[in-house]
N, C-alpha and C. Protein backbone atom coordinates (compact mmCIF):
# COMPACT_ATOMS: atom_id res chain seq x y z
N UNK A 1 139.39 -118.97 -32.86
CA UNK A 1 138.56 -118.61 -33.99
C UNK A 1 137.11 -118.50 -33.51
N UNK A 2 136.70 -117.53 -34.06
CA UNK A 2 135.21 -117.32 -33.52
C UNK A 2 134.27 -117.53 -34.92
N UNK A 3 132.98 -117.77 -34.39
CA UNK A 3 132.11 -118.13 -35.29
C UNK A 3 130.28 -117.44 -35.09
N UNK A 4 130.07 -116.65 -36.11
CA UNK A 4 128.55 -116.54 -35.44
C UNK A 4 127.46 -117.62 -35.74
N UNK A 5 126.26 -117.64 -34.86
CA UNK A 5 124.84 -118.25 -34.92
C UNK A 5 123.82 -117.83 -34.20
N UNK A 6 122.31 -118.00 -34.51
CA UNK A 6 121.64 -117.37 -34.34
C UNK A 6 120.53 -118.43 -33.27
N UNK A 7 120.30 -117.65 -32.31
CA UNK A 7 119.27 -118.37 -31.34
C UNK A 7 118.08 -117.83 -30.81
N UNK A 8 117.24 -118.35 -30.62
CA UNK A 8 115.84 -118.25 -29.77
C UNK A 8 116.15 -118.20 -28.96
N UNK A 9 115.64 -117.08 -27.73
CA UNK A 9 116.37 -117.59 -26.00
C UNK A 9 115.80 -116.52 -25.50
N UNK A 10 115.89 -116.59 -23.90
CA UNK A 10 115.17 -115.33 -23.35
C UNK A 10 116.08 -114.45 -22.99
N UNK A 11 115.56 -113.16 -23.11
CA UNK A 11 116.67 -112.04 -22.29
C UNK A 11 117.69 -112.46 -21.23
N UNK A 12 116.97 -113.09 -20.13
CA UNK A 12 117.82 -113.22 -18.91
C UNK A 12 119.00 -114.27 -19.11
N UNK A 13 118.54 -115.27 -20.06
CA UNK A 13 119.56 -116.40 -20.17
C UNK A 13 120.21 -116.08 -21.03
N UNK A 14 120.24 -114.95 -22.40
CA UNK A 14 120.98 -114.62 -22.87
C UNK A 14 121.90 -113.72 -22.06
N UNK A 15 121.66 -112.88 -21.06
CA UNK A 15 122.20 -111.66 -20.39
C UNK A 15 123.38 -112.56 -19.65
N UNK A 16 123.41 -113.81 -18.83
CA UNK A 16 123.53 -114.64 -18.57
C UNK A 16 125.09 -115.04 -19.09
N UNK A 17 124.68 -115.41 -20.51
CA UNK A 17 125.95 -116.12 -21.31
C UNK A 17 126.77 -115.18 -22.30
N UNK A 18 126.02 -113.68 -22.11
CA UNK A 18 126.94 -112.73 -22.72
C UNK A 18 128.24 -112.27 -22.69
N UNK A 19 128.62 -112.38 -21.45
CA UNK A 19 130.03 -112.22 -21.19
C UNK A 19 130.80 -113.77 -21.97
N UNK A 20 130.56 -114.70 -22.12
CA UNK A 20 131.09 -115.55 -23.17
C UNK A 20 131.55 -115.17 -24.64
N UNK A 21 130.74 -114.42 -25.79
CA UNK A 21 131.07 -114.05 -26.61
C UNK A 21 131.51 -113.07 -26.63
N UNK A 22 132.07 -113.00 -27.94
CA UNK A 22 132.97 -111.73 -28.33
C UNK A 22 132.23 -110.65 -28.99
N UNK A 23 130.76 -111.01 -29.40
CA UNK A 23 130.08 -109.46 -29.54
C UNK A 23 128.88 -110.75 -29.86
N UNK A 24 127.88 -109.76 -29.17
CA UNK A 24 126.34 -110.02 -29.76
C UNK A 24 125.28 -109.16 -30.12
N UNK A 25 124.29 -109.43 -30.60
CA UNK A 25 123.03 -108.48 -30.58
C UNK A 25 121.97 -109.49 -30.49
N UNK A 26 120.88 -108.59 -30.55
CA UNK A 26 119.29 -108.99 -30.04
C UNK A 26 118.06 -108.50 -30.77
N UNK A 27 117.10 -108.57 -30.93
CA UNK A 27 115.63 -107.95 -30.92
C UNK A 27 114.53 -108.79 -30.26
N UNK A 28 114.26 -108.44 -29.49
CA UNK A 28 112.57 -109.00 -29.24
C UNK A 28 112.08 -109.38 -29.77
N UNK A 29 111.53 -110.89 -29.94
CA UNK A 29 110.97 -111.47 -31.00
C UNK A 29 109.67 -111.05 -31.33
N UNK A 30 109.10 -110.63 -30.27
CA UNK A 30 107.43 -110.12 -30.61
C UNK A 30 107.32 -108.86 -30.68
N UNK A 31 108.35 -108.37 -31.24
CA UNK A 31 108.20 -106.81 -31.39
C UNK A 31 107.48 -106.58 -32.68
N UNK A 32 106.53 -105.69 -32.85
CA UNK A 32 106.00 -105.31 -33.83
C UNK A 32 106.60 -104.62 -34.99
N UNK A 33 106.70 -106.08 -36.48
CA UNK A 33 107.81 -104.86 -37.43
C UNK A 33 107.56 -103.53 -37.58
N UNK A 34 106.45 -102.63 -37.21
CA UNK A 34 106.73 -100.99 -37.25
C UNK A 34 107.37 -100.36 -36.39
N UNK A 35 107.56 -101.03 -35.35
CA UNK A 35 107.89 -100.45 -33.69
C UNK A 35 109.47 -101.09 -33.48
N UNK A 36 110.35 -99.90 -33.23
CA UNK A 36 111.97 -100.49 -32.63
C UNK A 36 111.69 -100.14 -31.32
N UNK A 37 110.98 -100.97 -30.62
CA UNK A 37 111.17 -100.99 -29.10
C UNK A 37 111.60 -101.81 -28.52
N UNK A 38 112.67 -102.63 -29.37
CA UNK A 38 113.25 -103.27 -28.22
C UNK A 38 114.86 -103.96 -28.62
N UNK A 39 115.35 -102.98 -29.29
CA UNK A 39 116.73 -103.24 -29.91
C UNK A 39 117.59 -103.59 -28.45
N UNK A 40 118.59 -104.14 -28.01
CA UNK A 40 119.17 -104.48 -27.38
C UNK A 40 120.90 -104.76 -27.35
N UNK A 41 121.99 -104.04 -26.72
CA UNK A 41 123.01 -104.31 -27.21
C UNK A 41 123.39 -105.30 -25.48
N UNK A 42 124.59 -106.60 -25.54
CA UNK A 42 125.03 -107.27 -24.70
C UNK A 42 124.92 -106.69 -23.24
N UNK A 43 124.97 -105.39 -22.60
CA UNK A 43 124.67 -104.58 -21.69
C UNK A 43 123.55 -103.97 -21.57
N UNK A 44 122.54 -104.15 -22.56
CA UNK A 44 121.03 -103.52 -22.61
C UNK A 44 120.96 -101.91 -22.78
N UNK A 45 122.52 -101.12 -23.39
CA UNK A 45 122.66 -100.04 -23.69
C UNK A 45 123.48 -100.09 -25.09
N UNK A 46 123.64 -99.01 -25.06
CA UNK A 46 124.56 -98.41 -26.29
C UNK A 46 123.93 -98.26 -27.64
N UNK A 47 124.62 -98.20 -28.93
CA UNK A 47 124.01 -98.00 -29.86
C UNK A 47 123.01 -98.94 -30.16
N UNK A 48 122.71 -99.86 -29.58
CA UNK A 48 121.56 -100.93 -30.63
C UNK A 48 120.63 -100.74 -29.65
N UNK A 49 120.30 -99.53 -28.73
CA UNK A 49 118.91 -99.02 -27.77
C UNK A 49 118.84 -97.99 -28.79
N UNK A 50 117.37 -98.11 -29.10
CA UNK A 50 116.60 -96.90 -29.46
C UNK A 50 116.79 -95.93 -28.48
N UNK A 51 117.30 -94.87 -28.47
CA UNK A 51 117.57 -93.66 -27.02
C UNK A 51 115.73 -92.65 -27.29
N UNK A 52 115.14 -93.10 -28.14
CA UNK A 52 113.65 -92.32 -28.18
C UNK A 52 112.83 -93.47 -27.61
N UNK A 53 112.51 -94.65 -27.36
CA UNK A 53 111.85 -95.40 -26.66
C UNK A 53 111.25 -95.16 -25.09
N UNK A 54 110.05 -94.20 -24.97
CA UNK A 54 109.64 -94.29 -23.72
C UNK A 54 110.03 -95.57 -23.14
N UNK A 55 110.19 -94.92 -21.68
CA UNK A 55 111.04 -95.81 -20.72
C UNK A 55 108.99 -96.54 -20.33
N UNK A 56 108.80 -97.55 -19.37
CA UNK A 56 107.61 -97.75 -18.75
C UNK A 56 107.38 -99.55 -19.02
N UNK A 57 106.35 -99.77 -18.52
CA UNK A 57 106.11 -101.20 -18.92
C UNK A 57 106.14 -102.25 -19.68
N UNK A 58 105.47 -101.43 -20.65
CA UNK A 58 105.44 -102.13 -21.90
C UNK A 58 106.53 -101.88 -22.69
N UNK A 59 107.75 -101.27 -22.36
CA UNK A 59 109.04 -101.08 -23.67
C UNK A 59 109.93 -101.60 -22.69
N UNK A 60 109.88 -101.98 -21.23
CA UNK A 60 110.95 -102.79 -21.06
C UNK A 60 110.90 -104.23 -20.60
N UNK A 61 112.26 -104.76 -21.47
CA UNK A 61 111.46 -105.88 -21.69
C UNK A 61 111.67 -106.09 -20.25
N UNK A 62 111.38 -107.99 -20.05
CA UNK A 62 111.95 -108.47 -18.10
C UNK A 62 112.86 -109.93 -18.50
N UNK A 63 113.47 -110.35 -17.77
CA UNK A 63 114.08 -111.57 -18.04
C UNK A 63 113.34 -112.84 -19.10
N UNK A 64 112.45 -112.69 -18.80
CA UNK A 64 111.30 -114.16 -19.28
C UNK A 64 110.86 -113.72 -20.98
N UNK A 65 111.50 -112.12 -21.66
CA UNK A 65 111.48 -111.63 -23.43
C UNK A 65 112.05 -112.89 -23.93
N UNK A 66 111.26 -113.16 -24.72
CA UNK A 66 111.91 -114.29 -26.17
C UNK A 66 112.82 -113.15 -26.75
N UNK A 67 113.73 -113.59 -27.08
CA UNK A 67 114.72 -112.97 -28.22
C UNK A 67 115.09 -113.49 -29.39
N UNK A 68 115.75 -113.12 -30.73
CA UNK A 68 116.31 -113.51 -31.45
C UNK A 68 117.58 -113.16 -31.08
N UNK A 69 118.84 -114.08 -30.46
CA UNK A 69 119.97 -113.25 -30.66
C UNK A 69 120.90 -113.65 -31.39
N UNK A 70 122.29 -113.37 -32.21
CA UNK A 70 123.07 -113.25 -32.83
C UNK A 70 124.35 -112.98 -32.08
N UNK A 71 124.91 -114.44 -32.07
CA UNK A 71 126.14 -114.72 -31.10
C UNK A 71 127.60 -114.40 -31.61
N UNK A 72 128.17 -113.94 -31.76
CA UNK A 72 129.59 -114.50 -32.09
C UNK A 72 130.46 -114.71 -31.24
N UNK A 73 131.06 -115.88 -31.07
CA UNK A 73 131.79 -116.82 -30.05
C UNK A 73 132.70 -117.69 -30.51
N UNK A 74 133.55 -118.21 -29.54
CA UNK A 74 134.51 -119.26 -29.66
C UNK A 74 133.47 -120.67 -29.65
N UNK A 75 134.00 -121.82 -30.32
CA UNK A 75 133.59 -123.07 -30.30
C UNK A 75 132.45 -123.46 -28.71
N UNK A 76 133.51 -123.53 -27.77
CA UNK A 76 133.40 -123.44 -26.74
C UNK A 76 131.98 -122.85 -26.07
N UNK A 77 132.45 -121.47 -26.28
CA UNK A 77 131.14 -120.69 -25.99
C UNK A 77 129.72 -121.05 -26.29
N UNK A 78 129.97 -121.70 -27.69
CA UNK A 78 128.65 -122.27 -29.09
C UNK A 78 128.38 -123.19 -28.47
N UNK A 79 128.86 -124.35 -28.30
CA UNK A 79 128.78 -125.59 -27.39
C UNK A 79 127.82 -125.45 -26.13
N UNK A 80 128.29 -124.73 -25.49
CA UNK A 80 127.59 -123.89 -24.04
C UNK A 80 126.37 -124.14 -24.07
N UNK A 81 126.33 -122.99 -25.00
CA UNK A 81 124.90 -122.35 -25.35
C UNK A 81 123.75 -123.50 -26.22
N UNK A 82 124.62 -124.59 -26.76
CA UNK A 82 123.89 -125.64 -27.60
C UNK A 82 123.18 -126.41 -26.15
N UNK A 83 123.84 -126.35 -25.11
CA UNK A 83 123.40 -127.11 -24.19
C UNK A 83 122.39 -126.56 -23.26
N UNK A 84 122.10 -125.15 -22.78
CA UNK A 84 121.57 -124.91 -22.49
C UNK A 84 120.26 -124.75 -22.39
N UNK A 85 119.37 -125.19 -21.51
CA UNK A 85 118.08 -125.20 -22.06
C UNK A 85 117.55 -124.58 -22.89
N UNK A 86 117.59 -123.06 -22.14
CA UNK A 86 117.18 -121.95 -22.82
C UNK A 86 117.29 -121.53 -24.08
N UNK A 87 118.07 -122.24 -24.36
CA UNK A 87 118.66 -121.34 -26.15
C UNK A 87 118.41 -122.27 -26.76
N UNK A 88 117.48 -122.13 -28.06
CA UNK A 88 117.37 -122.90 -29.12
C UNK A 88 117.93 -122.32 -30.48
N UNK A 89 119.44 -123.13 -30.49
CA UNK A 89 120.15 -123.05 -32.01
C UNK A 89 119.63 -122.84 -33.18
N UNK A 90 119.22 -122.33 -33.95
CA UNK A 90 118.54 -121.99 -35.25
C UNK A 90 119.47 -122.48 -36.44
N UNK A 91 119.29 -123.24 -37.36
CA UNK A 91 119.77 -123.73 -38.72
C UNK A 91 120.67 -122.88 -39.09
N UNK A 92 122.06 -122.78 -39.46
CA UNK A 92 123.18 -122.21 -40.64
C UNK A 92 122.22 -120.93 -41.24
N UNK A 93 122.16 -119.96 -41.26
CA UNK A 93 121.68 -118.91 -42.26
C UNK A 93 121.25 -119.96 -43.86
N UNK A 94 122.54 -120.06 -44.37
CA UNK A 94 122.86 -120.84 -45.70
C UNK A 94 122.48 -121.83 -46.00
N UNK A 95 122.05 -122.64 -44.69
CA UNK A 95 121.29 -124.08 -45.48
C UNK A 95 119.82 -124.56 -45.69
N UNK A 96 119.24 -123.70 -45.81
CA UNK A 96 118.19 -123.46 -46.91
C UNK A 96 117.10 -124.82 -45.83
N UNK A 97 117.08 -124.70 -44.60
CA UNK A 97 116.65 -125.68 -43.45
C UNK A 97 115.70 -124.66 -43.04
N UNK A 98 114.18 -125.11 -42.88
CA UNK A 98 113.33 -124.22 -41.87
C UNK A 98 113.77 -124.08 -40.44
N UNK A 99 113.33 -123.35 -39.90
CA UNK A 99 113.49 -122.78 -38.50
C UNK A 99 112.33 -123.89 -37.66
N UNK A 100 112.45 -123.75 -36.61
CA UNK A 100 111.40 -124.78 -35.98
C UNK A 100 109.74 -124.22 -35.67
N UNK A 101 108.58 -124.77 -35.76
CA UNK A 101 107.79 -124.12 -35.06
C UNK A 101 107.92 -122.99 -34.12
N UNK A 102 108.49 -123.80 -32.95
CA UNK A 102 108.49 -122.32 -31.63
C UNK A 102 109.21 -121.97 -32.40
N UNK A 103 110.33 -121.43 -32.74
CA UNK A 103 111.33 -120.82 -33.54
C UNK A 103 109.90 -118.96 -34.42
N UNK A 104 109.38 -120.15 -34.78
CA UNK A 104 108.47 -119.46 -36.06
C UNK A 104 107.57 -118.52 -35.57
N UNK A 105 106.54 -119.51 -34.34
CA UNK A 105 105.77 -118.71 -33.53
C UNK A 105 106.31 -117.55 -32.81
N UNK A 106 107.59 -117.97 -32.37
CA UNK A 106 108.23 -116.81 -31.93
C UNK A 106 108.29 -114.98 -32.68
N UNK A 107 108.56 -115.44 -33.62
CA UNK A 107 109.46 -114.25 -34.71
C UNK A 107 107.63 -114.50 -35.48
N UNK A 108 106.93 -114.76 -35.18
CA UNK A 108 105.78 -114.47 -36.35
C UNK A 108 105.19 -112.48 -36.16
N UNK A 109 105.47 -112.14 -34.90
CA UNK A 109 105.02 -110.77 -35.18
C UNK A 109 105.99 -109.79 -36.53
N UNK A 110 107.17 -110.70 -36.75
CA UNK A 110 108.26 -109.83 -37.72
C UNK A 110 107.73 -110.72 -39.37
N UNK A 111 106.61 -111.17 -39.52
CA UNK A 111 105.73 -111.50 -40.96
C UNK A 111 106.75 -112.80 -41.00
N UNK A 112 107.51 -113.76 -40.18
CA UNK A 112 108.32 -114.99 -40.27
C UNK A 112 107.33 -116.30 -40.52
N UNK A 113 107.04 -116.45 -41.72
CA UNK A 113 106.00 -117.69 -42.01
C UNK A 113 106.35 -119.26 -41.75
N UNK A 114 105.61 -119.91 -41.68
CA UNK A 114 105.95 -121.60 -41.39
C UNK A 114 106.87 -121.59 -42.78
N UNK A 115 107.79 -122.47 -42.36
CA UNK A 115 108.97 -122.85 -43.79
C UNK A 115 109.63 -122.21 -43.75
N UNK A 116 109.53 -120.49 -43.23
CA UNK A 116 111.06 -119.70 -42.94
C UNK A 116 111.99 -120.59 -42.78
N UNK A 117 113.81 -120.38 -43.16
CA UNK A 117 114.41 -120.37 -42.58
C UNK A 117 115.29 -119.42 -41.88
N UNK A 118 116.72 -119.66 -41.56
CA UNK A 118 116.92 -118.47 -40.60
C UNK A 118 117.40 -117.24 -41.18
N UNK A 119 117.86 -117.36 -42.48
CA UNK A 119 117.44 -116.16 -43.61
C UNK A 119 116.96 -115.39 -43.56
N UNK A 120 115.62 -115.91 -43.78
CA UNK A 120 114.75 -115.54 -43.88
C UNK A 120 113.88 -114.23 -42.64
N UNK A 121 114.49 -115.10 -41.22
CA UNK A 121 114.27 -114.66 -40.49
C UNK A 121 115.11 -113.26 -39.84
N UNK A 122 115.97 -113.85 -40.23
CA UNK A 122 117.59 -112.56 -39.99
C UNK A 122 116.82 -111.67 -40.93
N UNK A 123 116.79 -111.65 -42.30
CA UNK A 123 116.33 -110.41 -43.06
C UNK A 123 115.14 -109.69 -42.48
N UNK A 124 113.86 -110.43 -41.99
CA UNK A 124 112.76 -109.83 -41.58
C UNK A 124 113.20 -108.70 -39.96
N UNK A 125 113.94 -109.69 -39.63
CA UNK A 125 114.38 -108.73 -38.01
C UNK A 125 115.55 -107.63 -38.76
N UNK A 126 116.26 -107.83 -39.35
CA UNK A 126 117.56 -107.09 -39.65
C UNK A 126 116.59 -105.45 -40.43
N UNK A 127 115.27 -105.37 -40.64
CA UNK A 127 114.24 -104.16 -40.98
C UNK A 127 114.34 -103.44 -39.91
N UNK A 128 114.56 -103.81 -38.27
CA UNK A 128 114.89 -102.95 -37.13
C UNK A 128 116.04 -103.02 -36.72
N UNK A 129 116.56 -104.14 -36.64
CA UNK A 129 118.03 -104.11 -36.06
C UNK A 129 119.12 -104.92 -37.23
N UNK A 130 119.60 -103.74 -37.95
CA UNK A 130 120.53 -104.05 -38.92
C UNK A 130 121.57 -104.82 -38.46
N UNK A 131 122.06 -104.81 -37.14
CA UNK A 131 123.09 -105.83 -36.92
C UNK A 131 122.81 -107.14 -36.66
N UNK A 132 121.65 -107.84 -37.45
CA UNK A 132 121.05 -108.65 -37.19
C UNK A 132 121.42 -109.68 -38.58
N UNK A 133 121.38 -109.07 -39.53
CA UNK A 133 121.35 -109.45 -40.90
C UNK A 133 122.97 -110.22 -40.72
N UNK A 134 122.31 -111.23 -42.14
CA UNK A 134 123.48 -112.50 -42.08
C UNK A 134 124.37 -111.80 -42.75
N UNK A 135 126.14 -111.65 -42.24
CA UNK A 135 126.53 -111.53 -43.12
C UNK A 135 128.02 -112.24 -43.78
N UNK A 136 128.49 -112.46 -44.52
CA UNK A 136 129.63 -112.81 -44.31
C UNK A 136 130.78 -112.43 -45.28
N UNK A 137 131.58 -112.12 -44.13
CA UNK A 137 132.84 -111.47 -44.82
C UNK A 137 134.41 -111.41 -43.74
């Protein structure tokens, strides 16, 4: 049985533990909400890359990008990733729990205020990368 959750973490350490889950996505946490420059699918291609994003410095990211990513995984996998330095677990969507400072500072270029929770935060990123948004079904 697989389960999704949502983490703080950098590109490389997410790139890292991707082959663990059974599907993920991403956005750059400091991406500017007008700008999709930096949608990201588990391979750093396919549909969740903007294919109009000049290629160059500043649009790609490097290992050391904060991300928001959106895991879905086995127990196992979740566990992993709870342990890992790099990844900081973000609160249940649903339980109405703020996100942490770094959490906040992170995602503040996407308008994510102190007291967000991860709702909150999924909806503000899910404005560029719809596969971001909580959903359940």
């Amino acid at each position: 049985m697989t389960g999704k959750r949502y983490y703080i973490t950098t590109l490389g350490a997410w790139r890292a533990h991707a082959p663990q889950a059974a599907s993920n996505a991403a956005e750059k946490a400091d991406a500017p909400k007008s700008s999709p420059a930096a949608s990201t699918s588990a391979s750093g291609e396919g549909n969740c890359s903007p294919s109009h994003a000049p290629d160059g410095p500043l649009n790609t990211p490097d290992d050391a990008t904060l991300i928001l990513a959106l895991v879905e995984a086995d127990e196992g996998a979740h566990l992993a990733l709870e342990d890992a330095p790099a990844f900081e677990a973000l609160p249940h969507p649903l339980a109405q729990k703020p996100i942490s400072e770094a959490a906040q500072s992170a995602l503040a270029a996407h308008g994510i205020a102190l007291g967000a929770t991860t709702f909150d935060a999924a909806e503000a990123v899910a404005r560029i990368h719809p596969l971001l948004r909580h959903r359940v079904f």
